[in-house]
Protein backbone atom coordinates (compact mmCIF):
# COMPACT_ATOMS: atom_id res chain seq x y z
CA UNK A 1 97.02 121.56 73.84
CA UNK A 2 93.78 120.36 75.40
CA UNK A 3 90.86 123.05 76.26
CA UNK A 4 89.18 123.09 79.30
CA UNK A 5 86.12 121.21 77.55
CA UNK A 6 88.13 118.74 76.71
CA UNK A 7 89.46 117.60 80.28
CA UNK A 8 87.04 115.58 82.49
CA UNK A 9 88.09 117.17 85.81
CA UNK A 10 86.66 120.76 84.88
CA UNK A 11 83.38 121.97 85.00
CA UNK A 12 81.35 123.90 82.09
CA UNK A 13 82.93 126.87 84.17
CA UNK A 14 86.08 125.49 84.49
CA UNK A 15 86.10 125.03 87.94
CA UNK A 16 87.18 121.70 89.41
CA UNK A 17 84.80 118.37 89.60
CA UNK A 18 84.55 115.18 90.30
CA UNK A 19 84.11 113.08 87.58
CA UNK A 20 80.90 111.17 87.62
CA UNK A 21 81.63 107.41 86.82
CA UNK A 22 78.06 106.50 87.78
CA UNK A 23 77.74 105.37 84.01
CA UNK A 24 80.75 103.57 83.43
CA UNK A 25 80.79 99.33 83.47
CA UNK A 26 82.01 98.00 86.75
CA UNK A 27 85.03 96.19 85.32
CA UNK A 28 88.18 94.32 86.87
CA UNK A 29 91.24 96.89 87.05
CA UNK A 30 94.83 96.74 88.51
CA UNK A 31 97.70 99.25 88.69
CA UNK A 32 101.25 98.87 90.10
CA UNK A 33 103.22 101.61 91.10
CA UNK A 34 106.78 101.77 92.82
CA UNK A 35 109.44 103.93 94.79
CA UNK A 36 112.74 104.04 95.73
CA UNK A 37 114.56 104.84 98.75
CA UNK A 38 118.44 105.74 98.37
CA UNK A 39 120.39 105.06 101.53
CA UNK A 40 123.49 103.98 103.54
CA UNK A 41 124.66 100.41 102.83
CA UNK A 42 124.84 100.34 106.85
CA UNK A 43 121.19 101.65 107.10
CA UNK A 44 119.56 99.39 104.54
CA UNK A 45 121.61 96.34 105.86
CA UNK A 46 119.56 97.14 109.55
CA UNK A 47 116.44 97.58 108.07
CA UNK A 48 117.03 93.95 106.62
CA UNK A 49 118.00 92.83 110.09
CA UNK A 50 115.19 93.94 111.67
CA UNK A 51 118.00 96.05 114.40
CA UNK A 52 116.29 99.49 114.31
CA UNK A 53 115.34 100.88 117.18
CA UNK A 54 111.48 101.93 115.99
CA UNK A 55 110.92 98.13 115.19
CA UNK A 56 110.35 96.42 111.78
CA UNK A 57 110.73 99.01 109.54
CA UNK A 58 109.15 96.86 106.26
CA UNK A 59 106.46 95.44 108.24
CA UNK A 60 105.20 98.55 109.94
CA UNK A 61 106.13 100.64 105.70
CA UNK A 62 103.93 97.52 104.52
CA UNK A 63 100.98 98.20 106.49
CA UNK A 64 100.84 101.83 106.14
CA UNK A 65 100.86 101.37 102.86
CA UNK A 66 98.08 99.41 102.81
CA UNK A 67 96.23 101.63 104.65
CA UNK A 68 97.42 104.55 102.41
CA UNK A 69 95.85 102.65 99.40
CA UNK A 70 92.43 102.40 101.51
CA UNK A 71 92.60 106.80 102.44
CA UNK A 72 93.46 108.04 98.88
CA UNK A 73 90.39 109.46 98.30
CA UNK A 74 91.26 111.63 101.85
CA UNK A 75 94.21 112.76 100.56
CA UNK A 76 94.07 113.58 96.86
CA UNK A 77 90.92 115.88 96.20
CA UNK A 78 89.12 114.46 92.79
CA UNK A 79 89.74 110.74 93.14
CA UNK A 80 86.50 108.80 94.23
CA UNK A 81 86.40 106.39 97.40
CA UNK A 82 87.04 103.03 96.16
CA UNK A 83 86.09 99.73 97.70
CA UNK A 84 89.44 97.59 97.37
CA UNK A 85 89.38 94.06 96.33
CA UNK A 86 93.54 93.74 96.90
CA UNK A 87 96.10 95.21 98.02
CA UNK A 88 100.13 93.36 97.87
CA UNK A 89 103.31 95.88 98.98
CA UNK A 90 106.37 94.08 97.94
CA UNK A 91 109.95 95.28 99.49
CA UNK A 92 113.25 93.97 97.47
CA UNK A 93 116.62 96.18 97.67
CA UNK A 94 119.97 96.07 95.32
CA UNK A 95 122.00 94.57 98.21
CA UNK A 96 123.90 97.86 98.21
CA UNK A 97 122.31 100.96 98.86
CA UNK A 98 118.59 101.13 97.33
CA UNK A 99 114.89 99.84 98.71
CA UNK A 100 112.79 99.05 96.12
CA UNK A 101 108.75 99.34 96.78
CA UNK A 102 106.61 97.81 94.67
CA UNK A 103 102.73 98.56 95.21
CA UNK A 104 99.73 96.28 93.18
CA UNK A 105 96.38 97.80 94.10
CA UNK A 106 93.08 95.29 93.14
CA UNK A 107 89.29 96.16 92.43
CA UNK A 108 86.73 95.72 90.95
CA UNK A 109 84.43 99.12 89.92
CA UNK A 110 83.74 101.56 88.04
CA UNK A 111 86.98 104.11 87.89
CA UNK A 112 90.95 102.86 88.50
CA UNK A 113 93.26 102.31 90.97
CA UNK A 114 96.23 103.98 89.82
CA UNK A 115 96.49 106.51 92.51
CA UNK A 116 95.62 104.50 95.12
CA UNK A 117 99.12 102.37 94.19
CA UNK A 118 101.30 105.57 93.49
CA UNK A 119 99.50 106.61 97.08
CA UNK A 120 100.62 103.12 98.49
CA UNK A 121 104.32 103.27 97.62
CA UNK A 122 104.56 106.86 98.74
CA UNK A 123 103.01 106.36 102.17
CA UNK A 124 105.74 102.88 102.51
CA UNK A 125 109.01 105.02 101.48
CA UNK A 126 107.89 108.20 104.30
CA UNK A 127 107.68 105.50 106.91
CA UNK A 128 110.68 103.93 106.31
CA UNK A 129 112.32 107.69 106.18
CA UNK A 130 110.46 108.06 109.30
CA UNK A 131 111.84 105.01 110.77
CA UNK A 132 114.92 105.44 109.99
CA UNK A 133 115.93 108.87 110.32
CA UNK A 134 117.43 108.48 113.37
CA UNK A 135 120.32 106.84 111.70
CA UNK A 136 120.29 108.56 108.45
CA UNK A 137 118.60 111.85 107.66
CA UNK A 138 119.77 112.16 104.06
CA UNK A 139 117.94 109.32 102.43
CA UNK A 140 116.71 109.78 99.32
CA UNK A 141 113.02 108.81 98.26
CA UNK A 142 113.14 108.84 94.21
CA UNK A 143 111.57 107.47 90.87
CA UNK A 144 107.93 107.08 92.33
CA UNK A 145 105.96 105.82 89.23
CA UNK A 146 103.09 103.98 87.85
CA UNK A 147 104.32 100.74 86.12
CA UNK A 148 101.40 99.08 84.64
CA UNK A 149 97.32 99.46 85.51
CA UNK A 150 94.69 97.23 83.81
CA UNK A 151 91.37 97.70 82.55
CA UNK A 152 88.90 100.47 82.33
CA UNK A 153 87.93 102.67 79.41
CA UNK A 154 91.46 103.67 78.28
CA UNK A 155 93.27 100.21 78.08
CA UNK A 156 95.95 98.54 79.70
CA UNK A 157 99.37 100.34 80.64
CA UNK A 158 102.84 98.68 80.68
CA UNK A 159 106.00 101.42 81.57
CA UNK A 160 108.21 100.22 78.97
CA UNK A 161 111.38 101.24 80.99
CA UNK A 162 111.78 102.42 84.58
CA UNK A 163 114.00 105.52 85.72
CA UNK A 164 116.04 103.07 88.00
């Protein structure tokens, strides 16, 4: 088990910080993150023909999670504002009863993007709950998880197998 010393987000009184990455190398970095949203057959086939009543569900889930990515810093307390070089939300489904989101998050700086993609795909599954819970309130959003991220200090990260 790890002391306090020994984690970065902990003060010398072990109170919470923000890490200071003013002295780490400005380097390229990537993460991917994704989420799944259980539903209906009958819900997911309207979301893919565009016949809900709030509009298009994947193209108003895309851009909030875009703009989710952008905000992360707003919403979870320690991570640093980053200035994003990319942001891609991908939507594919199992032509039965599952959404797939897929989330790649793109800069260039000094600390990584990992939360700002696990941010992403969470922000893209509430608004399609949102949009859709008019016709189904018991969706199910599920297996939100960071697949890969690249660069930095610790390495590259590949999830050798997904909970899907």
């Amino acid at each position: 088990m790890e002391s306090t010393s020994d984690l970065t987000h902990f003060n010398e009184q072990g109170r919470a910080r923000m890490v200071d990455v003013s002295d780490k190398a400005a380097t390229k970095r990537s993460a991917t993150a994704t989420s799944i949203i259980t539903m209906k057959s009958t819900t997911l086939e309207l979301i893919k023909q565009g016949k809900l009543k709030k509009g298009d569900v994947l193209a108003v889930a895309q851009v909030a999670g875009i703009m989710a990515a952008k905000r992360t810093s707003e919403w979870i307390p320690m991570c640093h504002p980053i200035a994003l070089t990319g942001v891609d939300i991908q939507f594919t489904d199992n032509g039965e009863n599952e959404l797939y989101i897929e989330a790649t998050v793109r800069t260039t700086g000094p600390t990584g993007v990992e939360m700002e993609a696990l941010t992403a795909v969470s922000a893209a599954a509430l608004t399609v709950y949102d949009m859709c819970k008019a016709v189904e309130k018991d969706m199910v959003i599920s297996s939100t998880m960071l697949l890969a991220k690249t660069g930095g200090k610790s390495g590259d990260f590949y999830r050798k197998e997904t909970l899907s």
